[in-house]
Protein backbone atom coordinates (compact mmCIF):
# COMPACT_ATOMS: atom_id res chain seq x y z
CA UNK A 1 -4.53 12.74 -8.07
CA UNK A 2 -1.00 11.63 -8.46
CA UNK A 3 2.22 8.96 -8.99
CA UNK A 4 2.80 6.69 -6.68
CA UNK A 5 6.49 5.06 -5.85
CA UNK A 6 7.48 2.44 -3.29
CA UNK A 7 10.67 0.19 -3.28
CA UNK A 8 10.95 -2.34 -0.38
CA UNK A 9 13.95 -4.27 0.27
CA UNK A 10 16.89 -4.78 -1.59
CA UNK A 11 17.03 -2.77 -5.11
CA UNK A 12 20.76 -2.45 -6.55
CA UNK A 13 19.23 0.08 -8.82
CA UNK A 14 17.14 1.96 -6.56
CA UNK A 15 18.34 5.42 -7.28
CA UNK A 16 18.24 5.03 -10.83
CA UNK A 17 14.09 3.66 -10.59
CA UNK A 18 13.89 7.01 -8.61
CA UNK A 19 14.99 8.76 -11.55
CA UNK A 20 12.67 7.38 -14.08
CA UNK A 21 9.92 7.61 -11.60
CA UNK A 22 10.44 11.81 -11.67
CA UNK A 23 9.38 11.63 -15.49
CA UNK A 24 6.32 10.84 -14.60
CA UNK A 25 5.91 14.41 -13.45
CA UNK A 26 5.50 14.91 -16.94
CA UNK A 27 4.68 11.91 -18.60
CA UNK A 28 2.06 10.19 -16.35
CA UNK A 29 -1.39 9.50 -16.91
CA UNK A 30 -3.92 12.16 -15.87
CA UNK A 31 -7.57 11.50 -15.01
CA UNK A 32 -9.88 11.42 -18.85
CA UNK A 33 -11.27 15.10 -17.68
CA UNK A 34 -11.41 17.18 -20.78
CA UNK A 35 -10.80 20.31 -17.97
CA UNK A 36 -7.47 18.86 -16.64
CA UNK A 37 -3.72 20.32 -17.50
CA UNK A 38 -1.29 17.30 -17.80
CA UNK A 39 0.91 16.65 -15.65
CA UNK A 40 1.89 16.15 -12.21
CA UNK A 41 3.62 18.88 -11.25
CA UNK A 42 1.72 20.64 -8.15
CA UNK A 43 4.83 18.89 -5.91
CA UNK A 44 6.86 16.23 -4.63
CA UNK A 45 8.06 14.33 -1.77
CA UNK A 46 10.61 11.57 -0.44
CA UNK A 47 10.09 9.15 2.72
CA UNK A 48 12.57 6.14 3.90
CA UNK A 49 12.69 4.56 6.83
CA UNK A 50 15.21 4.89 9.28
CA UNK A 51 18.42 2.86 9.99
CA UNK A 52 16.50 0.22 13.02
CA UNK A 53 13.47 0.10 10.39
CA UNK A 54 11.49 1.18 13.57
CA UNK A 55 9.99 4.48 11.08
CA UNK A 56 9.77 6.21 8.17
CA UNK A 57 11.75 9.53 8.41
CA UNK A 58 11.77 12.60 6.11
CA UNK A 59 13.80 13.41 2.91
CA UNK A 60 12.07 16.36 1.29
CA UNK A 61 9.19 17.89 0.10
CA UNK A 62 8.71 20.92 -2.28
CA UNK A 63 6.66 22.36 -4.56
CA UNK A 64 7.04 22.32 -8.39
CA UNK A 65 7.60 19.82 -10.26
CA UNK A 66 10.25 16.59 -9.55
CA UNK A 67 11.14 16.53 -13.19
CA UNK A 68 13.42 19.81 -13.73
CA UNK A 69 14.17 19.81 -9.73
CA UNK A 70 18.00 19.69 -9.04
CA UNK A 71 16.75 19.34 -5.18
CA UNK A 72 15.21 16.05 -6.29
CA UNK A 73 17.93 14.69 -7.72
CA UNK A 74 20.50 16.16 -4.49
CA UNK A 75 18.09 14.24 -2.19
CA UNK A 76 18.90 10.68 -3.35
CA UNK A 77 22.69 11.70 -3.86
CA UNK A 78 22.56 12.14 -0.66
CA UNK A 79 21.80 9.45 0.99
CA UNK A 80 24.55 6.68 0.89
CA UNK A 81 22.98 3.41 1.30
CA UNK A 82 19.41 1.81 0.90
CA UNK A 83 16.82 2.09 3.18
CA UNK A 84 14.54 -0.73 3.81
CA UNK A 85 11.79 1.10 2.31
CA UNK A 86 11.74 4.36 0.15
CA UNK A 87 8.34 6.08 -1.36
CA UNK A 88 8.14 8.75 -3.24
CA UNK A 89 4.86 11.03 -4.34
CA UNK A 90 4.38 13.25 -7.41
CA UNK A 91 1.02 15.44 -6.52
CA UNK A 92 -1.48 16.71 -9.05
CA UNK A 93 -3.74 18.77 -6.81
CA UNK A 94 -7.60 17.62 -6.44
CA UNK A 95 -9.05 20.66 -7.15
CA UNK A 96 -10.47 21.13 -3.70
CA UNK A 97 -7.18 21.34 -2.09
CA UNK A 98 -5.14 24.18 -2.01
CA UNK A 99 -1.26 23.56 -3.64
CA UNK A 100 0.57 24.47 -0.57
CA UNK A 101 3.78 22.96 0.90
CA UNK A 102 1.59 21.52 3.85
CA UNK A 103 -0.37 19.63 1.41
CA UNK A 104 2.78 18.20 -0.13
CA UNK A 105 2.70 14.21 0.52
CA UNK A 106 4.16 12.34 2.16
CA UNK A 107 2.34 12.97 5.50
CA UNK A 108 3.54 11.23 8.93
CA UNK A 109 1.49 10.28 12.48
CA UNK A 110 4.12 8.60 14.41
CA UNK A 111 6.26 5.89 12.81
CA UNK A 112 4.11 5.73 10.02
CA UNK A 113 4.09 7.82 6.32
CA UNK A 114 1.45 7.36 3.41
CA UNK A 115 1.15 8.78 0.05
CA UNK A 116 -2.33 9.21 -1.61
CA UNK A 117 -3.32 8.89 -4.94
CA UNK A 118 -7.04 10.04 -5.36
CA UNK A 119 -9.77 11.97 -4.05
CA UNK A 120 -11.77 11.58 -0.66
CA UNK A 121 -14.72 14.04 -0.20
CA UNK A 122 -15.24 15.44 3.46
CA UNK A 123 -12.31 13.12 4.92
CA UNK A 124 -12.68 15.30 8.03
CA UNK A 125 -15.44 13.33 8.72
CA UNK A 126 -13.25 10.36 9.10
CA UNK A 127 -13.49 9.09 12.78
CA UNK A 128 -9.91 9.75 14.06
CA UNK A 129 -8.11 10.09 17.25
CA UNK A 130 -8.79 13.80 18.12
CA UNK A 131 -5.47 14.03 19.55
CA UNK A 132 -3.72 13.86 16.29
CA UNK A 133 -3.09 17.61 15.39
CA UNK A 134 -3.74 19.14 11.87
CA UNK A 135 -0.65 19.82 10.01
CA UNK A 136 -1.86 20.54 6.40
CA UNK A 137 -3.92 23.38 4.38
CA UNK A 138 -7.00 20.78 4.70
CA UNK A 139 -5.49 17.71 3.04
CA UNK A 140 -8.01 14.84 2.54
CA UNK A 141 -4.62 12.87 2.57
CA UNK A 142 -3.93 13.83 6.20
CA UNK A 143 -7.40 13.32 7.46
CA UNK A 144 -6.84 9.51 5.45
CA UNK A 145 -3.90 8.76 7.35
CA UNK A 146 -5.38 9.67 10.77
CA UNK A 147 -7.93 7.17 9.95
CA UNK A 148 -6.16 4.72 9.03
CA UNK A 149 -3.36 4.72 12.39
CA UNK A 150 -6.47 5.61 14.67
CA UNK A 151 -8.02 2.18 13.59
CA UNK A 152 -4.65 0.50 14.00
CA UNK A 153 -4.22 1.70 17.00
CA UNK A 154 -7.44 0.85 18.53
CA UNK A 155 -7.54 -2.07 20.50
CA UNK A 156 -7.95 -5.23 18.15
CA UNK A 157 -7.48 -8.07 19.49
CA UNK A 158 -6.25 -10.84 17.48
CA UNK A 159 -6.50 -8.97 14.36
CA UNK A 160 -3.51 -8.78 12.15
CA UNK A 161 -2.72 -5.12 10.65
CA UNK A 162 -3.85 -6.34 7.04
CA UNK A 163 -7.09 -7.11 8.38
CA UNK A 164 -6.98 -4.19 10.34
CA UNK A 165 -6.51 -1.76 7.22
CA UNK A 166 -8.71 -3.65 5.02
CA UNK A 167 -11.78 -3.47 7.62
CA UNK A 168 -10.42 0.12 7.41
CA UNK A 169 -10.82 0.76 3.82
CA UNK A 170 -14.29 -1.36 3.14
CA UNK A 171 -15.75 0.34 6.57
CA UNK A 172 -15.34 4.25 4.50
CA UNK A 173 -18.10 6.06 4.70
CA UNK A 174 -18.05 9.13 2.58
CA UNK A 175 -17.33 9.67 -1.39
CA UNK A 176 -14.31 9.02 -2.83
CA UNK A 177 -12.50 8.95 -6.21
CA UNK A 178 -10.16 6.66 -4.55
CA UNK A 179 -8.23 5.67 -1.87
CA UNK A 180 -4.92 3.73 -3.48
CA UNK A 181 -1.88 4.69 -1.00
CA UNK A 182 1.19 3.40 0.20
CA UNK A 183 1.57 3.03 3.79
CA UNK A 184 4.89 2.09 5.56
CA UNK A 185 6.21 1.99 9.18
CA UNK A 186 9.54 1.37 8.16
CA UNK A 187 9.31 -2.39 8.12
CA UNK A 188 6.36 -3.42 6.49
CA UNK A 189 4.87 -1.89 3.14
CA UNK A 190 1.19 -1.45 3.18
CA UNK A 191 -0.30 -1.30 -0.73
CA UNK A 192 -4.00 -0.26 -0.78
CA UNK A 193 -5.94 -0.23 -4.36
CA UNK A 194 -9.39 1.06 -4.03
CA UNK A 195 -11.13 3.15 -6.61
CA UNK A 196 -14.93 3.92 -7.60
CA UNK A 197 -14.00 5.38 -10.95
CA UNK A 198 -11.22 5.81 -13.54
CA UNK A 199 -9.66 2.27 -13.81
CA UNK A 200 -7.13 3.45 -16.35
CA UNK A 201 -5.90 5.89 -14.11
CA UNK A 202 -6.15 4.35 -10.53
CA UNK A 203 -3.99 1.70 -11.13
CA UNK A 204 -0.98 0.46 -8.68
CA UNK A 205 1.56 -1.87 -10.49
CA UNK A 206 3.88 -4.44 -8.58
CA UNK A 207 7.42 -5.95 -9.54
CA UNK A 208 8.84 -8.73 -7.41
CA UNK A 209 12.77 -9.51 -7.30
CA UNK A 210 14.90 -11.69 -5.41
CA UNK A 211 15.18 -9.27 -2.42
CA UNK A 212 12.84 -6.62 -3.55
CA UNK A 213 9.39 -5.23 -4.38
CA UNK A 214 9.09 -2.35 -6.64
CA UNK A 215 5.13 -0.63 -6.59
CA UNK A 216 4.25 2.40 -8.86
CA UNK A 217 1.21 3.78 -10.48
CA UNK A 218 2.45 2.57 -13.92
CA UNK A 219 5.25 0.56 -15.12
CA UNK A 220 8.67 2.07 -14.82
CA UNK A 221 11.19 1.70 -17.75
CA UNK A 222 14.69 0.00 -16.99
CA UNK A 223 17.41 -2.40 -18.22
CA UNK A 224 17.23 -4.19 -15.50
CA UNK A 225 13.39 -5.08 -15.41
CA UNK A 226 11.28 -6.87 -18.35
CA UNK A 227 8.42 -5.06 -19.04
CA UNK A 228 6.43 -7.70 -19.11
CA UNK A 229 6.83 -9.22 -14.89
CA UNK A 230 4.69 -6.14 -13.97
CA UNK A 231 1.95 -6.98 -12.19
CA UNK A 232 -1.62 -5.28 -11.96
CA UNK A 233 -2.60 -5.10 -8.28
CA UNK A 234 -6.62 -5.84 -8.62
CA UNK A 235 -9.29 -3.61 -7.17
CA UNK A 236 -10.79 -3.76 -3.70
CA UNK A 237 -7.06 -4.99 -2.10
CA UNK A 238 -4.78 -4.34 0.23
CA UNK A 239 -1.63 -6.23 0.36
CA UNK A 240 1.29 -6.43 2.82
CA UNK A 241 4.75 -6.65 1.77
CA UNK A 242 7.30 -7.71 4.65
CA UNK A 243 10.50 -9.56 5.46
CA UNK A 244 13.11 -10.33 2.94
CA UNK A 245 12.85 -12.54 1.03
CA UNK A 246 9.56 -10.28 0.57
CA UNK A 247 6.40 -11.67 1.09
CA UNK A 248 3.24 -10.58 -0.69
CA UNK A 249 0.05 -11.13 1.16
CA UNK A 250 -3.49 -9.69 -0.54
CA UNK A 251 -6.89 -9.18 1.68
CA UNK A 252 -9.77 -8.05 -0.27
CA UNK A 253 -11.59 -4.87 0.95
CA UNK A 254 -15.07 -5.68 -0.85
């Protein structure tokens, strides 16, 4: 149960969405459980692809919270120019799953990363490639991805990857709170929306510029944006977003 960011393509004010995004730590919605803290504060993590846009490499992860983190804040100093796709995850812990480092999103299988917001009950009964090795303290996020990359992987024939991922999601076969995530090889931005519960809450939000696509669980404030051009991503999708100018495609998953 987390905060979701992605920013594909060209962003002038990339660094300073990354900023407001942190807040959220603090400030973003929480599931309507009487029994939950607020906040998301159980860690954090940065993903952008590399310079060929061939893979999504690793910034950070920690534990703790994003919004008081100086490390945060070090890791986009950092880096000099914009990559062609950034994401960035603020975890509240399922209650299931222990708040360890290894269960700190993003998580990676190859090119590929993907950040998880929601809960998926025995996901290590996913069908995956058994060669894909266990990195995490149990993470139903892990055992997520692994599906996901073992289905795109499989042989396919004339299926494009959004069909691929959307037979994916609708083909899930245990419980789930939900399965919205971002998923990015470096080049292409997968957005998946798919909840059984909590609309308020599992939501995924879409802003399109010239060059650019900004996604995050809930509108982000900024000069630059109007409040008013974000877009509600509807249940039971998956869109791709690719190529500048970006391109939006939607597949349903129901």
């Amino acid at each position: 149960m987390c905060r979701l960011l992605g920013i594909y393509g060209q962003v002038d004010f990339w660094k300073e969405l990354s900023m407001e995004f942190r807040l959220l730590a603090d400030t973003g919605r929480i599931p309507p459980e009487r029994h939950q803290t607020s906040g998301h504060k159980d860690g954090w993590g940065i993903t952008m692809s590399n310079s060929e846009k061939s893979a999504m490499t690793s910034v950070m992860r920690q534990l703790g919270s994003a919004s008081n983190s100086s490390c945060y804040r070090e890791a986009f100093d950092s880096i000099e120019t914009q990559p062609h796709v950034v994401l960035c995850h603020l975890r509240k812990a399922s209650d299931n799953i222990p708040i360890t480092l290894s269960n700190a999103h993003p998580f990676y299988c190859r090119e590929w990363a993907l950040i998880h917001n929601g809960t998926v009950f025995d996901a290590e009964f996913l069908p995956r490639d058994p060669r894909l090795p266990i990195t995490s303290d149990r993470s139903d996020t892990e055992y997520l991805l692994y599906y996901l990359i073992t289905k795109i992987n499989d042989k396919n024939a004339g299926k494009s990857r959004l069909k691929i991922i959307a037979d994916a999601v609708r083909a899930i076969n245990v419980d789930y709170t939900s399965t919205n995530c971002l998923l990015s090889n470096g080049n292409e931005l997968f957005v998946i929306r798919n909840y059984r519960k909590w609309d308020d809450y599992y939501t995924l939000y879409y802003y399109a510029l010239p060059a650019g696509v900004i996604v995050c669980s809930e509108p982000l404030e900024s000069r630059y944006l109007n409040p008013e051009r974000w877009q509600l991503l509807n249940n039971k999708v998956v869109a791709k977003i690719y190529e500048i100018p970006p391109k939006i495609e939607e597949m349903s998953t129901g």
